[in-house]
PDB file of N, CA and C in Angstrom:
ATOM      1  N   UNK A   1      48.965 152.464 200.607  1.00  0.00           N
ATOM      2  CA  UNK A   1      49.520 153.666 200.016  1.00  0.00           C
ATOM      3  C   UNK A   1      49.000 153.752 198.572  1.00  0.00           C
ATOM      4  N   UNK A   2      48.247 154.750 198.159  1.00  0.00           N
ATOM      5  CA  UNK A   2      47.724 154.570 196.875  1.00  0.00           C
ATOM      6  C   UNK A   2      48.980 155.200 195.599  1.00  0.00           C
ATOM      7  N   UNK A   3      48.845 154.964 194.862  1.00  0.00           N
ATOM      8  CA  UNK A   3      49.572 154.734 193.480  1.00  0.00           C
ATOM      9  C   UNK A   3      50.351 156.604 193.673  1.00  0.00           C
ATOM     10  N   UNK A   4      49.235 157.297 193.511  1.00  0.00           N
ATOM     11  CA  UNK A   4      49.590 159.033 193.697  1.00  0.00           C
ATOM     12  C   UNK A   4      50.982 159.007 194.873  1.00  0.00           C
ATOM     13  N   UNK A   5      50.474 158.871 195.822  1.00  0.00           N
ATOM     14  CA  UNK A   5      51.608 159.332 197.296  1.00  0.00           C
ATOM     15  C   UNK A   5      52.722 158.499 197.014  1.00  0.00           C
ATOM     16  N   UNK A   6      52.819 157.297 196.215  1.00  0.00           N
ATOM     17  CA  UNK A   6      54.112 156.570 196.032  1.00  0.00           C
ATOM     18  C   UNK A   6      54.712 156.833 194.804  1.00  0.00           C
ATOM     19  N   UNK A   7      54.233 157.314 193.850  1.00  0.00           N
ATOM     20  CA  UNK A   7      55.011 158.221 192.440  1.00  0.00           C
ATOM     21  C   UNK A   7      55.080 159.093 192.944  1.00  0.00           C
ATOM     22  N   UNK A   8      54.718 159.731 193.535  1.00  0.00           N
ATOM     23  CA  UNK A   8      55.459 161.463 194.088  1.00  0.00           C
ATOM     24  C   UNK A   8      57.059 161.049 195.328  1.00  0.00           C
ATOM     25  N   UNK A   9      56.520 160.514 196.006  1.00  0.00           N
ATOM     26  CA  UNK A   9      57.736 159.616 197.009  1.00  0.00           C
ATOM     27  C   UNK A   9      59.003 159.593 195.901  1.00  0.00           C
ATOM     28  N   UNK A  10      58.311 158.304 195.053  1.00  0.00           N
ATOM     29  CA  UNK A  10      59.741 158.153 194.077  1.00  0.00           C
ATOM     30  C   UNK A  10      60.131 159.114 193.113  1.00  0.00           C
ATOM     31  N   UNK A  11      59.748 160.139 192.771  1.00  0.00           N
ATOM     32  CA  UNK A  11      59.864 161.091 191.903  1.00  0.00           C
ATOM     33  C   UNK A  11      60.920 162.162 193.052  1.00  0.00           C
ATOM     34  N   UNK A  12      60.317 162.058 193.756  1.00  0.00           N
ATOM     35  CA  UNK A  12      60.974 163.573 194.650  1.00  0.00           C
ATOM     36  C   UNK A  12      62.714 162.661 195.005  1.00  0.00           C
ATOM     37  N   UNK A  13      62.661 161.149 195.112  1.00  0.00           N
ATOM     38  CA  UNK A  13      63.546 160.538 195.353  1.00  0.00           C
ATOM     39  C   UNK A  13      64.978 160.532 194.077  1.00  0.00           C
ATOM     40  N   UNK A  14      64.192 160.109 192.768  1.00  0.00           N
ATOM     41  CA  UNK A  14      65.021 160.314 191.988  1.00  0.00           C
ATOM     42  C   UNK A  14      65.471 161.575 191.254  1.00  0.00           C
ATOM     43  N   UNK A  15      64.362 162.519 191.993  1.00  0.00           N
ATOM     44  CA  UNK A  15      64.680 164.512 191.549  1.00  0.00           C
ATOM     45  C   UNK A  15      65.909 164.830 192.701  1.00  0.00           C
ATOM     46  N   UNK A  16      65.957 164.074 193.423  1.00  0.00           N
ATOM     47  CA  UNK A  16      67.135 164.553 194.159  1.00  0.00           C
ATOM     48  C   UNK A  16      68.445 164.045 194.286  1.00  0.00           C
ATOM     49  N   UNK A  17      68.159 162.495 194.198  1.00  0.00           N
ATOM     50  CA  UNK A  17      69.875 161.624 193.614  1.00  0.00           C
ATOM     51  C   UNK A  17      70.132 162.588 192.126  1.00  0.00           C
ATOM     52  N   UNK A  18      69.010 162.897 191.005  1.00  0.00           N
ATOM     53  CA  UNK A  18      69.745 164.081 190.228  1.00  0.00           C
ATOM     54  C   UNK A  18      70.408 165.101 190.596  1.00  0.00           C
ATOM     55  N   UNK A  19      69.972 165.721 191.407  1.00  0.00           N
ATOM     56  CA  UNK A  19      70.412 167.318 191.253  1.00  0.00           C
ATOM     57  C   UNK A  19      72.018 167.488 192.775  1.00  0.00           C
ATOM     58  N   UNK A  20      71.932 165.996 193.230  1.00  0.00           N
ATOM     59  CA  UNK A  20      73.054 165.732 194.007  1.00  0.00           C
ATOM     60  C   UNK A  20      73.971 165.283 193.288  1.00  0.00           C
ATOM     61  N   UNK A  21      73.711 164.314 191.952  1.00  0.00           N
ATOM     62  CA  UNK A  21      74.614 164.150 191.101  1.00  0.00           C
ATOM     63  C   UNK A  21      75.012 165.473 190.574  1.00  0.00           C
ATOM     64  N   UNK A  22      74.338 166.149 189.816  1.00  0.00           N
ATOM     65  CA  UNK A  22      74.540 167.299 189.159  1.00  0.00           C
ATOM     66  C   UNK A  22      75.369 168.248 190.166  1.00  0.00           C
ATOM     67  N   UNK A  23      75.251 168.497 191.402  1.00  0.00           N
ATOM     68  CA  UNK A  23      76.063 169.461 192.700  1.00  0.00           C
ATOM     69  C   UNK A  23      77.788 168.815 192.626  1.00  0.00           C
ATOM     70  N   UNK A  24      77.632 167.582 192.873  1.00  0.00           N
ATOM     71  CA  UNK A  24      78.693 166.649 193.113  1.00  0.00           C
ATOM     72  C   UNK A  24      80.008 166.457 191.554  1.00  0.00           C
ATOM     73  N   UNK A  25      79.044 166.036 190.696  1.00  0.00           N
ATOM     74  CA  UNK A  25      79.339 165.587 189.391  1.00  0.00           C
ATOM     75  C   UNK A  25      79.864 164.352 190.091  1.00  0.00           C
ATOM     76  N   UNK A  26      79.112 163.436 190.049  1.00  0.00           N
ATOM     77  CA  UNK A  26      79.824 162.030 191.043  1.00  0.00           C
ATOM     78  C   UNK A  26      78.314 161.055 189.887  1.00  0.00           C
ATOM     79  N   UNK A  27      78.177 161.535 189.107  1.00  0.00           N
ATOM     80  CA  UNK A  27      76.644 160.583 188.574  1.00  0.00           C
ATOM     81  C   UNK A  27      77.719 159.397 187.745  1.00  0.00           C
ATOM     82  N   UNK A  28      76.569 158.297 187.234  1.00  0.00           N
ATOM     83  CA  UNK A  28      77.280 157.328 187.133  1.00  0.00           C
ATOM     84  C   UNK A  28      77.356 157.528 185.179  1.00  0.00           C
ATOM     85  N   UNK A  29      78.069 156.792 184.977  1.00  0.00           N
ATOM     86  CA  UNK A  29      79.211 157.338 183.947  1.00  0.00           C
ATOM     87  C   UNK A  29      78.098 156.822 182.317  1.00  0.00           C
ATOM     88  N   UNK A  30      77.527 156.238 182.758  1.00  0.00           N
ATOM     89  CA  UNK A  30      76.364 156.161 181.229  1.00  0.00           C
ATOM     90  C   UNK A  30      75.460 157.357 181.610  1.00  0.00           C
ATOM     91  N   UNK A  31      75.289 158.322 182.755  1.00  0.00           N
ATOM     92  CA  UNK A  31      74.081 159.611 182.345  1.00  0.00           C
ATOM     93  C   UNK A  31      74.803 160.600 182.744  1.00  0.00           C
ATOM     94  N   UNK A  32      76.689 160.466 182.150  1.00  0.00           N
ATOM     95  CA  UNK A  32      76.896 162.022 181.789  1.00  0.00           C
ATOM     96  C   UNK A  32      76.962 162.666 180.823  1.00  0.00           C
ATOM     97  N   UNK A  33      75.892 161.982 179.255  1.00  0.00           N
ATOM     98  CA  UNK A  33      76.270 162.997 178.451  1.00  0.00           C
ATOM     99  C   UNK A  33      74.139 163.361 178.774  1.00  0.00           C
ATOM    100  N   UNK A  34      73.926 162.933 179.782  1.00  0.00           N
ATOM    101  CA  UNK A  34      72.243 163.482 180.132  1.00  0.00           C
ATOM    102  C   UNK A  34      72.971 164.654 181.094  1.00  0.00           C
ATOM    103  N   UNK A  35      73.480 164.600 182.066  1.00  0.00           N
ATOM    104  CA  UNK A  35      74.119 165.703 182.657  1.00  0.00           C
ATOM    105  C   UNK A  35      74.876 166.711 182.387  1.00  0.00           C
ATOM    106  N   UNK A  36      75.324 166.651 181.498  1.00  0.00           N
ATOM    107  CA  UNK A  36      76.589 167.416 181.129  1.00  0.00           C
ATOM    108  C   UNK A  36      75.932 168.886 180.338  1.00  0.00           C
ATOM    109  N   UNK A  37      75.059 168.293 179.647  1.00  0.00           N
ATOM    110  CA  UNK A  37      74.680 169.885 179.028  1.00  0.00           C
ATOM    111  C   UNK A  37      73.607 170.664 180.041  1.00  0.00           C
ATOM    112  N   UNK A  38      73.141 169.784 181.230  1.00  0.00           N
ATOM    113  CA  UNK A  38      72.673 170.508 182.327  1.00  0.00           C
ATOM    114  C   UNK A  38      73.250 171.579 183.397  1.00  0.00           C
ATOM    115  N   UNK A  39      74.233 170.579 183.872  1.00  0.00           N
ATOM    116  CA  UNK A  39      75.225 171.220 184.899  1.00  0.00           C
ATOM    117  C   UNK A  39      75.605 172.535 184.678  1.00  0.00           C
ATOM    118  N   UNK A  40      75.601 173.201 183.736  1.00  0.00           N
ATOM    119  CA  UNK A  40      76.505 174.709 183.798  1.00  0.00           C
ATOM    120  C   UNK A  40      75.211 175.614 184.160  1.00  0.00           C
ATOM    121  N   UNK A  41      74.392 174.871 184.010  1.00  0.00           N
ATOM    122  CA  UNK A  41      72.915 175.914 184.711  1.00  0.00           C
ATOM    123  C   UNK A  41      72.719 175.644 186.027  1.00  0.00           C
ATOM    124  N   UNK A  42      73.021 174.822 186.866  1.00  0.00           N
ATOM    125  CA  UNK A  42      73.064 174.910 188.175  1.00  0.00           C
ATOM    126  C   UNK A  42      74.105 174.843 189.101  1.00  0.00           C
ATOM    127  N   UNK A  43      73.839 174.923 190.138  1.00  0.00           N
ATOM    128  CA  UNK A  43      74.915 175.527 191.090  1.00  0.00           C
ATOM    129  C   UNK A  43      76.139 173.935 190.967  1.00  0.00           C
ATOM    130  N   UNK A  44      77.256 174.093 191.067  1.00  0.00           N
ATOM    131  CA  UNK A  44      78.170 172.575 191.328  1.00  0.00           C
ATOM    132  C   UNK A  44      79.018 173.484 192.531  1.00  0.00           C
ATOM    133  N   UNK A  45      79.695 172.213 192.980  1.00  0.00           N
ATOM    134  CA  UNK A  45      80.979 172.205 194.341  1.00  0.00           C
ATOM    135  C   UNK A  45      82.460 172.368 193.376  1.00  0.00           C
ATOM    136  N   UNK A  46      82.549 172.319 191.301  1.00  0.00           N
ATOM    137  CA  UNK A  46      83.510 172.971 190.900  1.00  0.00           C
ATOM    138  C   UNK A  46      82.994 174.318 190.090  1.00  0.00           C
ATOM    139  N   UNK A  47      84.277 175.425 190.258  1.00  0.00           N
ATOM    140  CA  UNK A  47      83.793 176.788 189.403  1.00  0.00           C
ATOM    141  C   UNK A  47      84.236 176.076 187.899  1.00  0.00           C
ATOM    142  N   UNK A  48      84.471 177.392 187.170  1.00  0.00           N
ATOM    143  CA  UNK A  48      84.550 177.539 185.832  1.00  0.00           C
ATOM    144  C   UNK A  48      85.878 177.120 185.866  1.00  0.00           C
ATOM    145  N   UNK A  49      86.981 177.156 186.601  1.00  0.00           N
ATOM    146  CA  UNK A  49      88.625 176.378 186.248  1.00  0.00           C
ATOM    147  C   UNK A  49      88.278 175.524 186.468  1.00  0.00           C
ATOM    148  N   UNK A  50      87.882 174.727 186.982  1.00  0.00           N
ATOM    149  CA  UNK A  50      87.797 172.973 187.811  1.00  0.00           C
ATOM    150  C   UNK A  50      88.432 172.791 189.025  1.00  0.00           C
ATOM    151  N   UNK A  51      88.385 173.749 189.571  1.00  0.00           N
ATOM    152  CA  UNK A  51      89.174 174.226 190.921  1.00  0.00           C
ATOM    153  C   UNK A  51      88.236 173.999 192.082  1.00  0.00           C
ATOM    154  N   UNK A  52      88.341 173.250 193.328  1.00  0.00           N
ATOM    155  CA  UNK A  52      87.079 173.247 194.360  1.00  0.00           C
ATOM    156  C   UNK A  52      86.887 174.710 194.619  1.00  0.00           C
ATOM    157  N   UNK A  53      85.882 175.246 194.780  1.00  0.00           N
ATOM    158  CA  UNK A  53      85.362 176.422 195.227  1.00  0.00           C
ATOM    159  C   UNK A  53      85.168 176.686 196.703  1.00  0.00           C
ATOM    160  N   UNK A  54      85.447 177.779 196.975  1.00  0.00           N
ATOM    161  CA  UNK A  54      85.796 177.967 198.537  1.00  0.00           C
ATOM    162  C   UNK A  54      86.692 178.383 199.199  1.00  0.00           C
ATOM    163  N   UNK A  55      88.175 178.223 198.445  1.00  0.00           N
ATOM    164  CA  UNK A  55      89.289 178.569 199.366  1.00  0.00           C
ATOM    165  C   UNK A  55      90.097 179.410 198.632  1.00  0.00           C
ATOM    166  N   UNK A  56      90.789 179.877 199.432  1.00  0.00           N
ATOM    167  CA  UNK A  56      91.654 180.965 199.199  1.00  0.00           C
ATOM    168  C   UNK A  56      92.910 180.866 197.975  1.00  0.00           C
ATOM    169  N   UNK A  57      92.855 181.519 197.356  1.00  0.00           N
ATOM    170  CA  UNK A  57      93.955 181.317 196.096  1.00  0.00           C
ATOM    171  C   UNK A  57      95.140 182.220 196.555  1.00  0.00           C
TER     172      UNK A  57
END
């Protein structure tokens, strides 16, 4: 496996434990002040109250 196809492997690997952290907010607790000013730009599973999103009020 040359050097190229296995940095892209691990790149696409750790681009996505991000942006599942970032969906979730479940990341581990030393890279949430790296997350935190991210998250309000992408989609999460809480709205703007901190309320799960989805169900009926």
């Amino acid at each position: 496996m040359s050097k190229l196809s296995l940095s892209l492997i691990i790149f696409l690997l750790i681009t996505m434990a991000g942006f599942q952290w970032i969906f979730e907010r479940n990341e581990p607790r030393f890279l949430t002040p790296t997350i935190t000013p991210v998250a309000p730009h992408l989609p999460s599973t809480i709205n703007d109250t901190g309320r799960q999103s989805g169900g009926s009020s």
